[in-house]
C-alpha atoms as a PDB file:
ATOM      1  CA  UNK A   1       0.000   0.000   0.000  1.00  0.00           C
ATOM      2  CA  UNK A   2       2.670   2.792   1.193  1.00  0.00           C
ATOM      3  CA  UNK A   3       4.609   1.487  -1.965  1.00  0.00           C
ATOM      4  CA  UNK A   4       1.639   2.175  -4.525  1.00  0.00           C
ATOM      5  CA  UNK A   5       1.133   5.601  -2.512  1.00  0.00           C
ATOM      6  CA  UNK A   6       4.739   6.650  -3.206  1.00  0.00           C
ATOM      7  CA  UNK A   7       4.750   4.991  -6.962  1.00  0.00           C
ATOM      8  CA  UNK A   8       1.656   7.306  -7.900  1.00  0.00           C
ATOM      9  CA  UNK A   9       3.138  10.595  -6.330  1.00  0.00           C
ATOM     10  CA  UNK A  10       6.000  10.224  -8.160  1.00  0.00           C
ATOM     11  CA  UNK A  11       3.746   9.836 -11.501  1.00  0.00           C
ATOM     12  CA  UNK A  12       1.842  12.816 -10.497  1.00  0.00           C
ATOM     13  CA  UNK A  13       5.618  14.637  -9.882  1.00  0.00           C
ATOM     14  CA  UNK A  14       6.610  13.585 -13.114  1.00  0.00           C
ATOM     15  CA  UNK A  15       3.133  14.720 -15.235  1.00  0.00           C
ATOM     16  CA  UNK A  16       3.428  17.795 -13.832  1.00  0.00           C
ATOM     17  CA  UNK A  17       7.148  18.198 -14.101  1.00  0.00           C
ATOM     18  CA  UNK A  18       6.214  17.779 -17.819  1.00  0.00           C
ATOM     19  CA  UNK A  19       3.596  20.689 -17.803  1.00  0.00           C
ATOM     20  CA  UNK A  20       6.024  23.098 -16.795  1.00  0.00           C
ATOM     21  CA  UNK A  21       8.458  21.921 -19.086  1.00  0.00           C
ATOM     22  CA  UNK A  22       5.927  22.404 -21.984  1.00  0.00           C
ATOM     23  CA  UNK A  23       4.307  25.366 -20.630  1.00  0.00           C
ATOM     24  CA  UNK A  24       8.572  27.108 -19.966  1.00  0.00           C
ATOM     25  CA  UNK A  25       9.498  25.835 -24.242  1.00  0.00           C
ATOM     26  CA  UNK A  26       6.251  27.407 -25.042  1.00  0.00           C
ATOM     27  CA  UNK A  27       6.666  30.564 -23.124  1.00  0.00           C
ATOM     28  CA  UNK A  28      10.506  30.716 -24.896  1.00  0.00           C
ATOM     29  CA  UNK A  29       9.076  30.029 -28.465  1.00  0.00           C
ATOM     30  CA  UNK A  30       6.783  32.761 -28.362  1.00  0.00           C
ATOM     31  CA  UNK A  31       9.585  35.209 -26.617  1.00  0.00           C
ATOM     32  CA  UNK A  32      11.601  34.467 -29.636  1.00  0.00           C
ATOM     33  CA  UNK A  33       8.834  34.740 -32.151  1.00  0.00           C
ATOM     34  CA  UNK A  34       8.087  38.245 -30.741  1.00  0.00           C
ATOM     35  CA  UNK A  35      11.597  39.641 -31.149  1.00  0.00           C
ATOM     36  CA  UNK A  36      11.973  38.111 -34.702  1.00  0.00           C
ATOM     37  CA  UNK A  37       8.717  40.025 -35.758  1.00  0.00           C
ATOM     38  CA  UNK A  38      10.148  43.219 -33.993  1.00  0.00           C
ATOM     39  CA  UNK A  39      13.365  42.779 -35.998  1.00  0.00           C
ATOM     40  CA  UNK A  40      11.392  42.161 -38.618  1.00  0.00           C
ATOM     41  CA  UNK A  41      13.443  38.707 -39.466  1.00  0.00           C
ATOM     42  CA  UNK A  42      10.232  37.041 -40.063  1.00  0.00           C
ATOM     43  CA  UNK A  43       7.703  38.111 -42.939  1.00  0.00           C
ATOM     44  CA  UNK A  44       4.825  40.153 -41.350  1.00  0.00           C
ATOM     45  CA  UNK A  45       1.777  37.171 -42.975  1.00  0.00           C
ATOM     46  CA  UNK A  46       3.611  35.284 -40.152  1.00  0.00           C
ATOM     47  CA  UNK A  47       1.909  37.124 -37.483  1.00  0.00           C
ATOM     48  CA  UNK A  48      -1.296  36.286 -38.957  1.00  0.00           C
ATOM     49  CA  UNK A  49      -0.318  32.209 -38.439  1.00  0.00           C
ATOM     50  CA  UNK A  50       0.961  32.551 -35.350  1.00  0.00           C
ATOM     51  CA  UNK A  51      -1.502  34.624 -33.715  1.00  0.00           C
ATOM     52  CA  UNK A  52      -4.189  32.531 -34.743  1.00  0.00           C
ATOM     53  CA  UNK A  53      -7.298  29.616 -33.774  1.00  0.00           C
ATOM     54  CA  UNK A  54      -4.918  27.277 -35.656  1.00  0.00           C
ATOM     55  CA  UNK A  55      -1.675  27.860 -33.176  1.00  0.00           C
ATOM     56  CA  UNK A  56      -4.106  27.776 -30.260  1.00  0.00           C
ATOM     57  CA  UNK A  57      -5.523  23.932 -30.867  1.00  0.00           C
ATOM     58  CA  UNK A  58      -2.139  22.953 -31.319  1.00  0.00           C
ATOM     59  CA  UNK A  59      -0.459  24.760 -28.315  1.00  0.00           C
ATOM     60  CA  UNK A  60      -3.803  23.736 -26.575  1.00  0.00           C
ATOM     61  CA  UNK A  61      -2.737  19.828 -27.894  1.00  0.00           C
ATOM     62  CA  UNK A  62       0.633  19.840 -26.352  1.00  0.00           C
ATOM     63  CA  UNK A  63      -0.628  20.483 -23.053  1.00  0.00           C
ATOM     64  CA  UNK A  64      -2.952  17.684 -23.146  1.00  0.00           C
ATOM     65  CA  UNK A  65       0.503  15.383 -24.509  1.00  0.00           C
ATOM     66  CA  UNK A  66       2.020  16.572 -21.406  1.00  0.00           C
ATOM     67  CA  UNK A  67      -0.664  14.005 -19.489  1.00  0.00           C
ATOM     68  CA  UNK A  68      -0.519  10.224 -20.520  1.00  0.00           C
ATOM     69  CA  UNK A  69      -4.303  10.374 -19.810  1.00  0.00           C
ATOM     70  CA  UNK A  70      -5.137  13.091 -22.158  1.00  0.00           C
ATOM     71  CA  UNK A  71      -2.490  11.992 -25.383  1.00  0.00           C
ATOM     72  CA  UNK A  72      -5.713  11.195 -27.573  1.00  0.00           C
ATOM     73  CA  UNK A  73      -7.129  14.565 -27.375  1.00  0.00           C
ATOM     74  CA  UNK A  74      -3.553  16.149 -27.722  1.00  0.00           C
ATOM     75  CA  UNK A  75      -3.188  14.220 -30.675  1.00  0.00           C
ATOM     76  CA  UNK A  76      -6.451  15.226 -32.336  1.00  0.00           C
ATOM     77  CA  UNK A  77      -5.887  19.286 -31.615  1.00  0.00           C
ATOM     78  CA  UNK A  78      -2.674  19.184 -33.140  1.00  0.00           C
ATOM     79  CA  UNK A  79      -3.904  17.400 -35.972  1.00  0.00           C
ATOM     80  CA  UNK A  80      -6.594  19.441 -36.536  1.00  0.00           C
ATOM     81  CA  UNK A  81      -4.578  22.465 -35.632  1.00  0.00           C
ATOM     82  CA  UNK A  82      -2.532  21.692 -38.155  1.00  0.00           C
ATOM     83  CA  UNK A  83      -4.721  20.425 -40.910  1.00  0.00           C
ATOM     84  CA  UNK A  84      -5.697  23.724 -40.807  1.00  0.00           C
ATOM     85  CA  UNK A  85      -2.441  25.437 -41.236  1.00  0.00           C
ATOM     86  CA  UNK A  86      -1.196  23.856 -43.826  1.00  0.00           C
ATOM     87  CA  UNK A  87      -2.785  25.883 -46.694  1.00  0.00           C
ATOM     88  CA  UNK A  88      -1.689  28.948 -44.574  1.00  0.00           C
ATOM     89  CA  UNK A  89       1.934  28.022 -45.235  1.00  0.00           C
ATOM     90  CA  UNK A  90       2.034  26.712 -48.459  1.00  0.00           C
ATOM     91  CA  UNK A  91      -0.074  27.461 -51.405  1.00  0.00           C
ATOM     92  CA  UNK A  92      -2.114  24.249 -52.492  1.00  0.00           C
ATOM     93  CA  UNK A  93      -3.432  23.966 -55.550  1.00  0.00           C
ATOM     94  CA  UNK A  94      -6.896  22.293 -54.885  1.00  0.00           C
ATOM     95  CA  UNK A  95      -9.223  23.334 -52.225  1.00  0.00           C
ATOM     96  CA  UNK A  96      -7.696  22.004 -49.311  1.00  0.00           C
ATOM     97  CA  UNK A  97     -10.123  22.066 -46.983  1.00  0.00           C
ATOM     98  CA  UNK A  98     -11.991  19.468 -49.145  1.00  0.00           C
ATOM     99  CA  UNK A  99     -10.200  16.686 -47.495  1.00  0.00           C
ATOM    100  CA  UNK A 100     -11.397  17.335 -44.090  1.00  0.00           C
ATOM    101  CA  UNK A 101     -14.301  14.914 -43.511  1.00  0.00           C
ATOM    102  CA  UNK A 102     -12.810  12.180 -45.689  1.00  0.00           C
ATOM    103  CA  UNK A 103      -9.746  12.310 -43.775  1.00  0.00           C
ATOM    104  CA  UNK A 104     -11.894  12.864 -40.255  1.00  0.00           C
ATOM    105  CA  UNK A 105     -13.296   9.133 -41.450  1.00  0.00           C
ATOM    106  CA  UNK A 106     -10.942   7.442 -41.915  1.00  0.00           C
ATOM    107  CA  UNK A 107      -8.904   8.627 -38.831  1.00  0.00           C
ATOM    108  CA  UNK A 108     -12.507   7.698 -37.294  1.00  0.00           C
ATOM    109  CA  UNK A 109     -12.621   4.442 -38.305  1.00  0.00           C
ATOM    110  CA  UNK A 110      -8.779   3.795 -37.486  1.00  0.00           C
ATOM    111  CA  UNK A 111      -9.572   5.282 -33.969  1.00  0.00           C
ATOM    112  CA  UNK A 112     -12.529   2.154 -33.938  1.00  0.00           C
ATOM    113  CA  UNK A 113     -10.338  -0.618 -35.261  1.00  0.00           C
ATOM    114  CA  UNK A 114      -7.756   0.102 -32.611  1.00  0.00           C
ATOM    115  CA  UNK A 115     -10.093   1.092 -29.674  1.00  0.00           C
ATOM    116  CA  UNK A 116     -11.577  -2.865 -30.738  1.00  0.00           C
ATOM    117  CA  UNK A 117      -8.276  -4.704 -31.509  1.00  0.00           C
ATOM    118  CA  UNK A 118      -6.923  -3.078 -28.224  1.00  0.00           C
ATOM    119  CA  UNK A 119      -8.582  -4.882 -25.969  1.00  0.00           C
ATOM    120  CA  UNK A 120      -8.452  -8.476 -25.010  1.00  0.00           C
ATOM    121  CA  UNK A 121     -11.847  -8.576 -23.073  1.00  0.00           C
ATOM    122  CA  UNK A 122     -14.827 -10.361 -24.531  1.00  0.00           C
ATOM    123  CA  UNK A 123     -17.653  -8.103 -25.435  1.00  0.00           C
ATOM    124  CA  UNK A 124     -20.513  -8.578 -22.378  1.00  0.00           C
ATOM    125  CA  UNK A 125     -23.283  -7.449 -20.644  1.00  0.00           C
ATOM    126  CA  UNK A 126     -25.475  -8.763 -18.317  1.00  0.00           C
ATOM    127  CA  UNK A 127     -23.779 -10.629 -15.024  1.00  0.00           C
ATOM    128  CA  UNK A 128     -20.000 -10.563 -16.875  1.00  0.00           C
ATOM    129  CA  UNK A 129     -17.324  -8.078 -15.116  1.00  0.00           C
ATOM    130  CA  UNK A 130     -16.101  -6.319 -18.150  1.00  0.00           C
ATOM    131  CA  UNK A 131     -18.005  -4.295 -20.354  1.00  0.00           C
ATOM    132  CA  UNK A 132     -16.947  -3.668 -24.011  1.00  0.00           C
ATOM    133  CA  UNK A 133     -19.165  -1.229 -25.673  1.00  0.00           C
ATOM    134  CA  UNK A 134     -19.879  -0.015 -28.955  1.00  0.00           C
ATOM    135  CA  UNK A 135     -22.856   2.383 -30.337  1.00  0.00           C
ATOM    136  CA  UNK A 136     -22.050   3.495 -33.901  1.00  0.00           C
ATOM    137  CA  UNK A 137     -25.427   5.309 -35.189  1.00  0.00           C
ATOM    138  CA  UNK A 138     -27.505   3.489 -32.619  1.00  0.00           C
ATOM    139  CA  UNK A 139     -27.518   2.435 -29.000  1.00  0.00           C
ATOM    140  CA  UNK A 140     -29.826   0.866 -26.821  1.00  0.00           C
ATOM    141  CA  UNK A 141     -30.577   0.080 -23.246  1.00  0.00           C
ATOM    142  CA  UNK A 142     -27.869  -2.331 -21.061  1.00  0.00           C
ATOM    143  CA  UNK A 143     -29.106  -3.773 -17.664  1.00  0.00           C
ATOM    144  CA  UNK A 144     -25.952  -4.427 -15.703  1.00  0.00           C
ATOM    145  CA  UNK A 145     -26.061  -7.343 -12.625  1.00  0.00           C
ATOM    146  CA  UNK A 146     -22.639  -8.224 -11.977  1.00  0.00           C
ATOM    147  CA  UNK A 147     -21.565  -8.535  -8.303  1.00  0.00           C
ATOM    148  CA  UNK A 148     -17.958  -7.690  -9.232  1.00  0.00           C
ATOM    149  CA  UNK A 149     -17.940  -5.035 -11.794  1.00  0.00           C
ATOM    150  CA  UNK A 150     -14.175  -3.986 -12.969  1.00  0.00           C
ATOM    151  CA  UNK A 151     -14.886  -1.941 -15.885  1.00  0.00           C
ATOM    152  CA  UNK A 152     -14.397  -2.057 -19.540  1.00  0.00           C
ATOM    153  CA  UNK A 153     -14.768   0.169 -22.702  1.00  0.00           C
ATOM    154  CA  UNK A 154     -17.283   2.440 -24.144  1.00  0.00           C
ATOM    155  CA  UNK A 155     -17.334   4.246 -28.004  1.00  0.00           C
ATOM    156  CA  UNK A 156     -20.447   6.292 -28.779  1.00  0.00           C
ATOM    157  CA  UNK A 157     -20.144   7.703 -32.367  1.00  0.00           C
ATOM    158  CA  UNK A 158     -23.265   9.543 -33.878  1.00  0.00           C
ATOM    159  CA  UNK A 159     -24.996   7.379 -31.067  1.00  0.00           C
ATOM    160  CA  UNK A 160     -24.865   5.898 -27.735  1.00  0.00           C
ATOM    161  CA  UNK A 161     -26.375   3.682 -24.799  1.00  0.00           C
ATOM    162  CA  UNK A 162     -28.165   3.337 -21.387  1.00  0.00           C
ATOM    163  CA  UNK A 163     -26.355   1.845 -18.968  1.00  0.00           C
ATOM    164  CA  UNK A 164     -28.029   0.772 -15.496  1.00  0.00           C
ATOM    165  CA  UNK A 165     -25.691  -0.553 -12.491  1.00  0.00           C
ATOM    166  CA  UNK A 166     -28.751  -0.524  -9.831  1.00  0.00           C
ATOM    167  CA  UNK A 167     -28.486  -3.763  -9.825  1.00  0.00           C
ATOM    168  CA  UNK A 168     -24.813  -3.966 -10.023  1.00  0.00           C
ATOM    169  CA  UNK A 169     -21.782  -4.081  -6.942  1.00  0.00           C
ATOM    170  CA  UNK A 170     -18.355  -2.873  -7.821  1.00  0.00           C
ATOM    171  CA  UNK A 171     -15.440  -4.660  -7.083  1.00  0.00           C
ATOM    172  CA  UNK A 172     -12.783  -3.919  -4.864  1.00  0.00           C
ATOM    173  CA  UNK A 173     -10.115  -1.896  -5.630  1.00  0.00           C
ATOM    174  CA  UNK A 174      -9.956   1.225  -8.378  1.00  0.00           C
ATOM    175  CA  UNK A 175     -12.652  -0.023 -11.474  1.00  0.00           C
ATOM    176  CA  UNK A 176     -11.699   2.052 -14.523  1.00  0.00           C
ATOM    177  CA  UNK A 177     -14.316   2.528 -17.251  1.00  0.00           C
ATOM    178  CA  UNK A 178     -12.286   4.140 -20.722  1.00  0.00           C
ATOM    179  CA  UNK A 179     -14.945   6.190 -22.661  1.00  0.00           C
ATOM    180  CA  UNK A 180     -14.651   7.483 -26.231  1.00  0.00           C
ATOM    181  CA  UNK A 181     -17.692   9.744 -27.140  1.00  0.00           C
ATOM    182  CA  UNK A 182     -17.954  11.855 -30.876  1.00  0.00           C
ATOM    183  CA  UNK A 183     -21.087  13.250 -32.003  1.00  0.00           C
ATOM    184  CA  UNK A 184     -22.948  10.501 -29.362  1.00  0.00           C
ATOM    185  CA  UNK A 185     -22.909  10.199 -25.577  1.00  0.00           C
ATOM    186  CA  UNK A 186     -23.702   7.868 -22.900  1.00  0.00           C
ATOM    187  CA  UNK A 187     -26.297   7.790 -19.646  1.00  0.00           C
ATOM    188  CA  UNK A 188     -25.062   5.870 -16.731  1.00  0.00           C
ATOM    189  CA  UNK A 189     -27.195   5.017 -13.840  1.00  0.00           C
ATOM    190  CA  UNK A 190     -25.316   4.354 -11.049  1.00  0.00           C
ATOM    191  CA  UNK A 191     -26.345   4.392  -7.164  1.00  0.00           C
ATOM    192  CA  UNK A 192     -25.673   7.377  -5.174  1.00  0.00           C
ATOM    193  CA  UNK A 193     -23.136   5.387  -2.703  1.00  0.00           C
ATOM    194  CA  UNK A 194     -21.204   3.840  -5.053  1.00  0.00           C
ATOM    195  CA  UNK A 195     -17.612   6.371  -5.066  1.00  0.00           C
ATOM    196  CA  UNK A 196     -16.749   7.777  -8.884  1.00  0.00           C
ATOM    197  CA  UNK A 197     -14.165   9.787 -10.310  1.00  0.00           C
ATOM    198  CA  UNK A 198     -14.763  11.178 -13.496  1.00  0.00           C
ATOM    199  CA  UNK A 199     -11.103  11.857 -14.949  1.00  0.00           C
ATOM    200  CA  UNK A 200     -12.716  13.187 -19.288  1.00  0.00           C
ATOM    201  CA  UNK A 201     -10.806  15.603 -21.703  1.00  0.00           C
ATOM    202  CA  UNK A 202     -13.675  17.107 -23.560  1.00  0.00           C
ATOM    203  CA  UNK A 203     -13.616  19.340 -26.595  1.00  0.00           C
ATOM    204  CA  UNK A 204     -16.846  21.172 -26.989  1.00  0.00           C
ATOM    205  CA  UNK A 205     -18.746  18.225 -25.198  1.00  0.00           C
ATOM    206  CA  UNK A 206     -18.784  17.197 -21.167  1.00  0.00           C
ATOM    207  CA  UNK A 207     -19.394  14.467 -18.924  1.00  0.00           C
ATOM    208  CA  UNK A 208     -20.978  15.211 -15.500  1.00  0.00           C
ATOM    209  CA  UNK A 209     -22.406  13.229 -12.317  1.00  0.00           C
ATOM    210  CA  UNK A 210     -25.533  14.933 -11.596  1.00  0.00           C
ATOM    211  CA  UNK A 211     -26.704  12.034  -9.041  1.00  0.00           C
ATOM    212  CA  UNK A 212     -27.931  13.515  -5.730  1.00  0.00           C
ATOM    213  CA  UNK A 213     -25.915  13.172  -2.037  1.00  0.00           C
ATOM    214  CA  UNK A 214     -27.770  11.470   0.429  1.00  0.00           C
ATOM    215  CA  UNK A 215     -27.609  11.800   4.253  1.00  0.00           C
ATOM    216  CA  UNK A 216     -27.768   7.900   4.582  1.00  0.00           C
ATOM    217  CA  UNK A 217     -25.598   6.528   1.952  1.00  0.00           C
ATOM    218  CA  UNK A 218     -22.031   5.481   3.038  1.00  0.00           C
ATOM    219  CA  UNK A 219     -19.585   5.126  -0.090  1.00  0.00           C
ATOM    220  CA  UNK A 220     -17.422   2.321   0.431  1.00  0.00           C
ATOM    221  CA  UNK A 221     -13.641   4.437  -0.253  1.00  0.00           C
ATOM    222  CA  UNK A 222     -11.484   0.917  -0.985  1.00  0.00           C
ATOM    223  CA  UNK A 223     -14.212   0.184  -4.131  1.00  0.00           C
ATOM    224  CA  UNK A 224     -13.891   3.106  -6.585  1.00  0.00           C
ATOM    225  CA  UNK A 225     -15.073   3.402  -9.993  1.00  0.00           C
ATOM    226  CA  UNK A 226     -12.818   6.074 -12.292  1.00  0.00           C
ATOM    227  CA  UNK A 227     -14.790   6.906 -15.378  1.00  0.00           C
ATOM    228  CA  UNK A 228     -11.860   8.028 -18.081  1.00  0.00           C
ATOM    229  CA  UNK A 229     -11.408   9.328 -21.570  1.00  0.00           C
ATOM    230  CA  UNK A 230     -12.531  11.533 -24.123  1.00  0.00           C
ATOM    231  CA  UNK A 231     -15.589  13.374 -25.472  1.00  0.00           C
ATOM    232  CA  UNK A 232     -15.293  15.549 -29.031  1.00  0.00           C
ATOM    233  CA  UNK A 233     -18.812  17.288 -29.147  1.00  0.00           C
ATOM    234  CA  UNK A 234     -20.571  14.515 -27.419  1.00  0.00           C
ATOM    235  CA  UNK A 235     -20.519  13.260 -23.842  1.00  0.00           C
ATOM    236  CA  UNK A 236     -22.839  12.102 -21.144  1.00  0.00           C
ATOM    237  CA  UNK A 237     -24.418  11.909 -17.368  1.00  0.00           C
ATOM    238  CA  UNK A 238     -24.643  10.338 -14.155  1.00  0.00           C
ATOM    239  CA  UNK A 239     -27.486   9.953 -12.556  1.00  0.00           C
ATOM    240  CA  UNK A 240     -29.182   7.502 -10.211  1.00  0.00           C
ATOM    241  CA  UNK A 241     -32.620   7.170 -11.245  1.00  0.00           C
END
């Protein structure tokens, strides 16, 4: 126990010894970018790029790299940061912008294969531990009874599903659910005793426990349920009715 205490302090040192490393080289790039401009080494269009929506998702993206939890949606804000840029640098001669859903979908349906092939748990409902998840243009309702619930995966794409653990006990220990939400979202009924941590990176899209604290429910602090990942204009709710 005191060994697992230290290990995760010193994660938490080193994620944050990160930030400050990003946040100082970010801070230095932009000192030197200034004085260029005022010594006019750099063409003035620059300013235009730098000082722009595009540079913001992209510094905004290497924060979230700076957190092994939040990589994903670090990944897509640079990528669509830069996207975005590119026919700001150089001159392209189609229309650029063209290729944005087609290459959204197929970067969507890589993101699917992977979030699938990733996982070695069987996909279950019902009485089973694990839960594996997916509601691509559709959903439906999922009545969950197991007496030892770990966790498991969810994707909601352009769709998503009820999930009720009123019947459900967690196990013991730290039960980590790893969401993935676009266009869609999620409902999860869960009692009001049982202890949950919601640790999701959204972009224009949330995820929020709106259950209500009762007087004379005791949580249970060695069985906790950490609901993780990331929601791109989508997301989902807590509640426990």
């Amino acid at each position: 126990m005191h060994k697992s205490l230290i290990r995760k302090e010193h994660i938490m040192d080193e994620h944050k010894s990160n930030r400050r490393a990003i946040v100082g080289l970010i801070l230095i790039l932009a000192g030197l970018f200034l004085i260029a401009i005022n010594f006019n080494w750099i063409p003035w269009n620059w300013r235009g790029i730098f000082f722009s929506w595009q540079t913001l998702l992209i510094v905004i993206g290497l924060f979230f790299l700076a957190s092994r939890d939040n990589r994903l949606a670090g990944y897509i804000l640079i990528g669509v940061g830069a996207f975005f840029m590119i026919p700001r640098i150089w001159s392209i001669p189609f229309d650029w912008h063209r290729l944005f859903w087609p290459v959204l979908l197929l970067v969507l349906g890589l993101l699917i294969i992977t979030r699938r092939w990733g996982t070695q748990r069987i996909p279950v409902e019902g009485s089973m531990d694990y839960i594996d998840d997916m509601a691509v243009f559709g959903g439906g309702d999922r009545l969950i009874t197991s007496q030892n619930f770990k966790g498991g995966k969810m994707t909601a794409i352009f769709g998503g599903s009820k999930f009720d653990f009123r019947s459900a006990n967690l196990a013991k220990g730290r039960n980590v659910i790893d969401m993935f939400f676009m266009f869609g979202g999620t409902k999860l009924i869960i009692p009001a005793n049982w202890d949950v941590k919601i640790e999701i990176s959204s972009i224009l899209g949330g995820f929020s426990d709106k259950r209500r604290p009762r007087p004379d429910e005791i949580r249970d602090p060695s069985r906790e349920l950490v609901i993780k990942g990331m929601a791109i204009f989508g997301g989902g709710e807590i509640v426990d009715i």
